[in-house]
N, C-alpha and C. Protein backbone atom coordinates (compact mmCIF):
# COMPACT_ATOMS: atom_id res chain seq x y z
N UNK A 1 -15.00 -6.04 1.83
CA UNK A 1 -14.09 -5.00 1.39
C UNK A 1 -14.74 -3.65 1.67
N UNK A 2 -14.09 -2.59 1.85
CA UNK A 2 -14.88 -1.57 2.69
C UNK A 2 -13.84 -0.71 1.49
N UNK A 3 -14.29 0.80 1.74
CA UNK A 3 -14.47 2.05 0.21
C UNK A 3 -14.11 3.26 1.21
N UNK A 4 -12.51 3.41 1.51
CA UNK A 4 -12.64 5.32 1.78
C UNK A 4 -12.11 5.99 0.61
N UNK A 5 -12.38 7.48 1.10
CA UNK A 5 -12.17 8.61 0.11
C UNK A 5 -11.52 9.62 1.17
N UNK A 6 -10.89 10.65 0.56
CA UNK A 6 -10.48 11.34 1.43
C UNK A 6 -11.15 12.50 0.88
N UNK A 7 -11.87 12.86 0.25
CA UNK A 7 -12.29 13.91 -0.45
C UNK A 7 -11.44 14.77 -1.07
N UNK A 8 -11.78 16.34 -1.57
CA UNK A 8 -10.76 17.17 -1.77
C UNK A 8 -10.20 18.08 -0.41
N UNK A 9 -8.34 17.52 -0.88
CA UNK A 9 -8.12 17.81 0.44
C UNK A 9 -6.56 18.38 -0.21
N UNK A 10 -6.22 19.49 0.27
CA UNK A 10 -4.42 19.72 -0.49
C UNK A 10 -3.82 19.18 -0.24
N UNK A 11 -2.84 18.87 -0.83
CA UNK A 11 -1.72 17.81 -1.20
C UNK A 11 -0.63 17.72 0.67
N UNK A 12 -0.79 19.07 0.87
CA UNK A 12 0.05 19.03 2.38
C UNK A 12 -0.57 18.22 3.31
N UNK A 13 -2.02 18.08 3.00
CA UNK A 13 -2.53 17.48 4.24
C UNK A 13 -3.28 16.48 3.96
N UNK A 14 -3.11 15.66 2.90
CA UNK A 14 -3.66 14.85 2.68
C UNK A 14 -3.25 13.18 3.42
N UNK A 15 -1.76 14.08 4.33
CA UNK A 15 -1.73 12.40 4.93
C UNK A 15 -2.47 11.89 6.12
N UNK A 16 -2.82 13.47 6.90
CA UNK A 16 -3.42 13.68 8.16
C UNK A 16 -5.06 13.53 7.83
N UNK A 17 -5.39 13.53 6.51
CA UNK A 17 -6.87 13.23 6.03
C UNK A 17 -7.44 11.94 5.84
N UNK A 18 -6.03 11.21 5.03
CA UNK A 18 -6.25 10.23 4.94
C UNK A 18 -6.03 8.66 6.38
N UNK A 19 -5.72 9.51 7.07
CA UNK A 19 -4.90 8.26 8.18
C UNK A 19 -6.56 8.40 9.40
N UNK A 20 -7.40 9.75 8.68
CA UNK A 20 -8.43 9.95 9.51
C UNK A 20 -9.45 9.11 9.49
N UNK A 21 -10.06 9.37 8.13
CA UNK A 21 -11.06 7.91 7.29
C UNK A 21 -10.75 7.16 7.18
N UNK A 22 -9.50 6.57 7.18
CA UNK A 22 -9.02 4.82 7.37
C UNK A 22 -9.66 4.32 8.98
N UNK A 23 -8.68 5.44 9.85
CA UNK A 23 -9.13 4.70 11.49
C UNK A 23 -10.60 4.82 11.49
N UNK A 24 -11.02 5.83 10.83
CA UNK A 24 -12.96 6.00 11.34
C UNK A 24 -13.34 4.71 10.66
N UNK A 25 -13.03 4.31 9.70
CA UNK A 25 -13.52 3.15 9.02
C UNK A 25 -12.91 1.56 9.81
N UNK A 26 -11.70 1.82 10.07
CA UNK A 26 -11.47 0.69 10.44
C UNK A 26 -12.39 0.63 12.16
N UNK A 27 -12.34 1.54 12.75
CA UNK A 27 -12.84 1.85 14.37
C UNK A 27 -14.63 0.98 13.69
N UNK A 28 -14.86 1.66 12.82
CA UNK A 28 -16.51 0.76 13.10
C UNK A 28 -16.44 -0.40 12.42
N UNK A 29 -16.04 -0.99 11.74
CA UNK A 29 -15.23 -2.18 11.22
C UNK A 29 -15.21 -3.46 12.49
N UNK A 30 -14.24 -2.76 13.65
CA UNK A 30 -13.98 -3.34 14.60
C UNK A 30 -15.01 -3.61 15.85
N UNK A 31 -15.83 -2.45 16.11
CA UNK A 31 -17.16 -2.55 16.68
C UNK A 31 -18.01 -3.84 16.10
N UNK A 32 -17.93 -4.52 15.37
CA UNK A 32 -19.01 -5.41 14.66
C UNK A 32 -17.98 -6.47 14.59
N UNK A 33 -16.75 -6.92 15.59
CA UNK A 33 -15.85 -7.79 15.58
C UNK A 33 -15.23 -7.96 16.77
N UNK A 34 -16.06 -8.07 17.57
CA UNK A 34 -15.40 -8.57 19.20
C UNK A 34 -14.81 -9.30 18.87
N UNK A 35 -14.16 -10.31 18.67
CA UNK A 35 -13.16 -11.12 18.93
C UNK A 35 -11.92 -11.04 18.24
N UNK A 36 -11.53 -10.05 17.20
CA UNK A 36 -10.45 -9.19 16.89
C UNK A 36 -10.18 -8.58 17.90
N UNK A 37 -8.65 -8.38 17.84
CA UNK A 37 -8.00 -7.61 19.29
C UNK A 37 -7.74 -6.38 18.23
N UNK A 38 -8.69 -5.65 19.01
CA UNK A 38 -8.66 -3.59 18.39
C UNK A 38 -6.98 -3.33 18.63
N UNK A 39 -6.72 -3.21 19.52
CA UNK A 39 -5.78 -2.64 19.46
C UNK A 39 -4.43 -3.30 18.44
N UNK A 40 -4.47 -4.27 18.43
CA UNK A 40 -3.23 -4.96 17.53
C UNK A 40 -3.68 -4.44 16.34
N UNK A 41 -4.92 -4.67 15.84
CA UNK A 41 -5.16 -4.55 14.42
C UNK A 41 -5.15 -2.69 14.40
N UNK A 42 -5.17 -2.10 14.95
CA UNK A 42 -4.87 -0.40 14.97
C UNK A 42 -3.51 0.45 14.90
N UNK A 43 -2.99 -0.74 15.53
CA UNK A 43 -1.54 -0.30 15.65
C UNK A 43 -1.20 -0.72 13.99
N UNK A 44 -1.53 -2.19 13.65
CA UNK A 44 -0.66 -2.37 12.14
C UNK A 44 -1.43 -1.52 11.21
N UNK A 45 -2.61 -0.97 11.21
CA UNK A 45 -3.48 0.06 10.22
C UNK A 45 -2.08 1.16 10.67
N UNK A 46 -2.26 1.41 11.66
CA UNK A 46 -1.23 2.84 11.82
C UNK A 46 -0.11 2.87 10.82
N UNK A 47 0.51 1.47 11.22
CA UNK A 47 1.66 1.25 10.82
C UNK A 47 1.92 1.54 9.24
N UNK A 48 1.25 0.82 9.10
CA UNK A 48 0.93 0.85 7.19
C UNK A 48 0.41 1.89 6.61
N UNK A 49 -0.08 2.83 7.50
CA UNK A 49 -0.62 4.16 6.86
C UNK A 49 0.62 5.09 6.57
N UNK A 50 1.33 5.01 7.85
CA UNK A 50 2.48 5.64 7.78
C UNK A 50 3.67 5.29 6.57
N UNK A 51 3.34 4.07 6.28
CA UNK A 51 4.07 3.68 5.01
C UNK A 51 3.75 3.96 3.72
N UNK A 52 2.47 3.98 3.80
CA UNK A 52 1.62 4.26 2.41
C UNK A 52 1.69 5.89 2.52
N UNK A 53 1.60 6.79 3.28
CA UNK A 53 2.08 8.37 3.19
C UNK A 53 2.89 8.49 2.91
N UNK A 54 4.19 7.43 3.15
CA UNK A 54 5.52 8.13 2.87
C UNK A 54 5.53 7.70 1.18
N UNK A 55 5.19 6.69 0.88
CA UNK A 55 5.23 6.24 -0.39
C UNK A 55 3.98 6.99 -1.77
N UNK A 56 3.06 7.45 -1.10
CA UNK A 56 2.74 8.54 -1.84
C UNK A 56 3.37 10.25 -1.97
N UNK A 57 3.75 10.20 -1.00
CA UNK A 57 4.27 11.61 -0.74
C UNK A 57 5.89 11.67 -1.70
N UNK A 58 6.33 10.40 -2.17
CA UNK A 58 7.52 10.10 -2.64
C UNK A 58 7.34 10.27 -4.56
N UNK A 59 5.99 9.67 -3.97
CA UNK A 59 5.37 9.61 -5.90
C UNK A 59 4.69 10.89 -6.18
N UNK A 60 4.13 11.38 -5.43
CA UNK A 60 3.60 12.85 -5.89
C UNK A 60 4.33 13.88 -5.69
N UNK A 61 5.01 14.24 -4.68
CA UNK A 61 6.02 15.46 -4.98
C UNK A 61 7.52 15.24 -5.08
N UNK A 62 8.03 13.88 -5.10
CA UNK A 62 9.19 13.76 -5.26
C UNK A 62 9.31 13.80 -6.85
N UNK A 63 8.47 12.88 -7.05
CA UNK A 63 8.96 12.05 -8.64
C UNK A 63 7.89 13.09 -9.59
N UNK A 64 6.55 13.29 -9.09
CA UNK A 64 6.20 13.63 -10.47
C UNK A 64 5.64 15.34 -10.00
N UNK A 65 6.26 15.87 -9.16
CA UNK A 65 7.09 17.31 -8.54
C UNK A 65 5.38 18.05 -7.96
N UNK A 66 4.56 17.41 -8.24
CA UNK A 66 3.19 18.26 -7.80
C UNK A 66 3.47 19.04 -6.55
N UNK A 67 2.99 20.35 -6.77
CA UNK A 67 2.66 21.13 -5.78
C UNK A 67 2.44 20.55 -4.69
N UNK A 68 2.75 21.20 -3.42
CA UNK A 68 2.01 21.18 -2.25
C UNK A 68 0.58 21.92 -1.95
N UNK A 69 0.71 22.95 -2.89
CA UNK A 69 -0.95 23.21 -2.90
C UNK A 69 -1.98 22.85 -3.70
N UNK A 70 -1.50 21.81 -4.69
CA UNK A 70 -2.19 20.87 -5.52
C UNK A 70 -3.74 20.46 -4.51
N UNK A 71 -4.92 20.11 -5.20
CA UNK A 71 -5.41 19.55 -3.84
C UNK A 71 -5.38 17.58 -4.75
N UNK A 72 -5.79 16.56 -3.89
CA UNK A 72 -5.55 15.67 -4.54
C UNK A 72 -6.99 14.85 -3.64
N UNK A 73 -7.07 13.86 -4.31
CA UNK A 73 -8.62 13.26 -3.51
C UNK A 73 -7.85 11.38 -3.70
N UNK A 74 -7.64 11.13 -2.46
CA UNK A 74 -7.19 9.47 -2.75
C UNK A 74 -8.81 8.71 -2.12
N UNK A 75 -8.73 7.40 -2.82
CA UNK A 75 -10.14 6.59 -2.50
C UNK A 75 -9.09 4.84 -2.45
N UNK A 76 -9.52 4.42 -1.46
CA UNK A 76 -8.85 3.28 -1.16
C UNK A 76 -9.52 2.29 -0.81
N UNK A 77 -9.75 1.23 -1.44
CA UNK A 77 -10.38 -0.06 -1.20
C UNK A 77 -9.40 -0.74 -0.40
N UNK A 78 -9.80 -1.46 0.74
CA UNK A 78 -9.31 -2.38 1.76
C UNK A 78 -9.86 -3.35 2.44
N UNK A 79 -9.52 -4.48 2.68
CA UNK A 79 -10.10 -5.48 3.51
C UNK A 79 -9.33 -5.72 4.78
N UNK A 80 -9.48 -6.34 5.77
CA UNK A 80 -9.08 -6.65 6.97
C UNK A 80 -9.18 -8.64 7.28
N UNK A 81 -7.66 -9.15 7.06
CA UNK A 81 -8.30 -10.11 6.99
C UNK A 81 -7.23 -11.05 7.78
N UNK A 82 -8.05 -11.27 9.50
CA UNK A 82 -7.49 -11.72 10.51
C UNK A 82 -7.26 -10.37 11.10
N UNK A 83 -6.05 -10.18 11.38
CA UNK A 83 -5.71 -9.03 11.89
C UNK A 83 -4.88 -7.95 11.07
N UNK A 84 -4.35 -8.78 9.85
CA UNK A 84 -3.93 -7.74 8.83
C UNK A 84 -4.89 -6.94 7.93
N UNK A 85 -4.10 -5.98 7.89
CA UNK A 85 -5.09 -4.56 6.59
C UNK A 85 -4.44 -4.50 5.37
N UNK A 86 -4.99 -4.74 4.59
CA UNK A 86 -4.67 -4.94 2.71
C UNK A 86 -5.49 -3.90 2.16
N UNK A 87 -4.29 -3.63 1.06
CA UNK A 87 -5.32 -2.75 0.26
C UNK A 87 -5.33 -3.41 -1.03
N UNK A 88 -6.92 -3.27 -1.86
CA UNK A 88 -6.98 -4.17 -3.05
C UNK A 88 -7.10 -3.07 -4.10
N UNK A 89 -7.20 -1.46 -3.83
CA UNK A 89 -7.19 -0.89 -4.64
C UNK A 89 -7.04 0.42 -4.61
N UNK A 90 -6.56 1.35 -5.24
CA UNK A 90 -5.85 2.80 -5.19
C UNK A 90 -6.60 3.75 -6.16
N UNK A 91 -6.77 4.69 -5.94
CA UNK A 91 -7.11 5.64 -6.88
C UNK A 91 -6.49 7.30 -6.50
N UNK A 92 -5.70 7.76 -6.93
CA UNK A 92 -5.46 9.14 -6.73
C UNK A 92 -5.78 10.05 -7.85
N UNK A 93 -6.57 11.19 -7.20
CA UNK A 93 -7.08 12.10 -8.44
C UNK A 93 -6.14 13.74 -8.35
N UNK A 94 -5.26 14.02 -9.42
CA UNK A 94 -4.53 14.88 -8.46
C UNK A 94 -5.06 16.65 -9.39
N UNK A 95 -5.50 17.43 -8.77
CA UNK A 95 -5.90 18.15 -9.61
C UNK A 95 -4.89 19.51 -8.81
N UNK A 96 -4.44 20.29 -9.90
CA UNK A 96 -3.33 21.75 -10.21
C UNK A 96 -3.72 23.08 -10.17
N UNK A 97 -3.31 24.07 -9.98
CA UNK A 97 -4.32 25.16 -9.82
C UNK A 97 -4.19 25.49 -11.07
N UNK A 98 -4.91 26.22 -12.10
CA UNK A 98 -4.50 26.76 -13.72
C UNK A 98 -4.93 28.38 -13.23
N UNK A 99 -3.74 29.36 -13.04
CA UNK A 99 -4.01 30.38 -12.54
C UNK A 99 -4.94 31.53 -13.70
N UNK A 100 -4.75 31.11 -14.82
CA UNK A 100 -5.00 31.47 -16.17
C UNK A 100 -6.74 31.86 -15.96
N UNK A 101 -6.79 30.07 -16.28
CA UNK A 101 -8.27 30.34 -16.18
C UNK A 101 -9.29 30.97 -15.23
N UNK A 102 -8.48 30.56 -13.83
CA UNK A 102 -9.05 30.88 -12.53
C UNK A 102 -8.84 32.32 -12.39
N UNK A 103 -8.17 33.52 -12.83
CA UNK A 103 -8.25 34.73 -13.26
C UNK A 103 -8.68 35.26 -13.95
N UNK A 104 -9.23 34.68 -15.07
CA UNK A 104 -10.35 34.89 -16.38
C UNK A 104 -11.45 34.77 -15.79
N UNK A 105 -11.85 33.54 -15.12
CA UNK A 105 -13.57 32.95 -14.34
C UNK A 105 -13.61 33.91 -13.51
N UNK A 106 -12.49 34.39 -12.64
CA UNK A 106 -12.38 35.12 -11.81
C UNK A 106 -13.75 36.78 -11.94
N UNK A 107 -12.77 37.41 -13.37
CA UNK A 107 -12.67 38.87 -13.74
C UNK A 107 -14.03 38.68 -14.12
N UNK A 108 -14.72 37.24 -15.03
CA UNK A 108 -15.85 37.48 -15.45
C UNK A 108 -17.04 37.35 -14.31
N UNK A 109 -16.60 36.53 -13.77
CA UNK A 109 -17.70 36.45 -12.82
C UNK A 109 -17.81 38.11 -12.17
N UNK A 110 -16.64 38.60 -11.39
CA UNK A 110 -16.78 40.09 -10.75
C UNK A 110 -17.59 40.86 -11.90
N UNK A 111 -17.36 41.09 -13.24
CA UNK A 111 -17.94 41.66 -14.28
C UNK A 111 -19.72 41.37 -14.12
N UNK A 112 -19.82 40.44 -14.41
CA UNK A 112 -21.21 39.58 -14.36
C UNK A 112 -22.28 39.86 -13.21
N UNK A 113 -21.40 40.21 -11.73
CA UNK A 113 -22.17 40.38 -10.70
C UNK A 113 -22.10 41.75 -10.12
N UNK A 114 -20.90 42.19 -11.05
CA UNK A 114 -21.01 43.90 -10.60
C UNK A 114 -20.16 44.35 -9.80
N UNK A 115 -19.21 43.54 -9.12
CA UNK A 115 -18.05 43.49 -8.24
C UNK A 115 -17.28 44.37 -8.90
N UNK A 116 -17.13 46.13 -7.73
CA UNK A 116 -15.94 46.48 -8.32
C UNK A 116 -14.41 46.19 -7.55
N UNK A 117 -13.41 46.04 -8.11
CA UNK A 117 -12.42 46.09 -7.32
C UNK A 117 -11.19 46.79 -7.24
């Protein structure tokens, strides 16, 4: 079973992040498996990525309305087994901007270091 992350990445582009570390993972995966046919098993990773974007992208800004500039960090456990790609486990971390605080940390920090503005 193999472990990606997509790190922190905003919510707009987190499908183009995540479809990145899957193939890098699955690409050396496949190096250490000559007798898997790369290309079949790349095309159905594709395939299923594209499904699993649309189906997150449905749950995070459809249904539970998060920003697009949210940033969000997904980590996905998967195995490869034959030529199919499974996933055995999900994690999405979705974090919001709080303009509040981030304008308070903001003013103090400029205060603190002498920043005029």
């Amino acid at each position: 079973m193999s472990t990606v992350k997509t790190g922190p990445v905003r919510l707009s582009g987190y499908a183009i992040k995540l479809r990145r570390v899957v193939n890098a993972s699955v690409s050396s995966y496949l190096r250490s498996k000559p007798e898997v046919s790369k290309k079949d098993v790349q095309r159905k990773v594709n395939e299923f990525l594209t499904n699993l974007n649309k189906i997150i992208y449905e749950v995070l800004v459809e249904k539970y309305m998060a920003p697009k500039d949210a940033i969000v960090n997904i980590e996905l456990e998967y195995e490869i087994a034959d030529t199919e790609f499974k996933i055995r486990n999900l994690r999405v971390d979705l974090y919001e901007l709080n303009t509040s605080i981030s304008d308070e940390a903001t003013a103090e920090l400029k205060k603190v270091l002498g920043i005029q503005t």
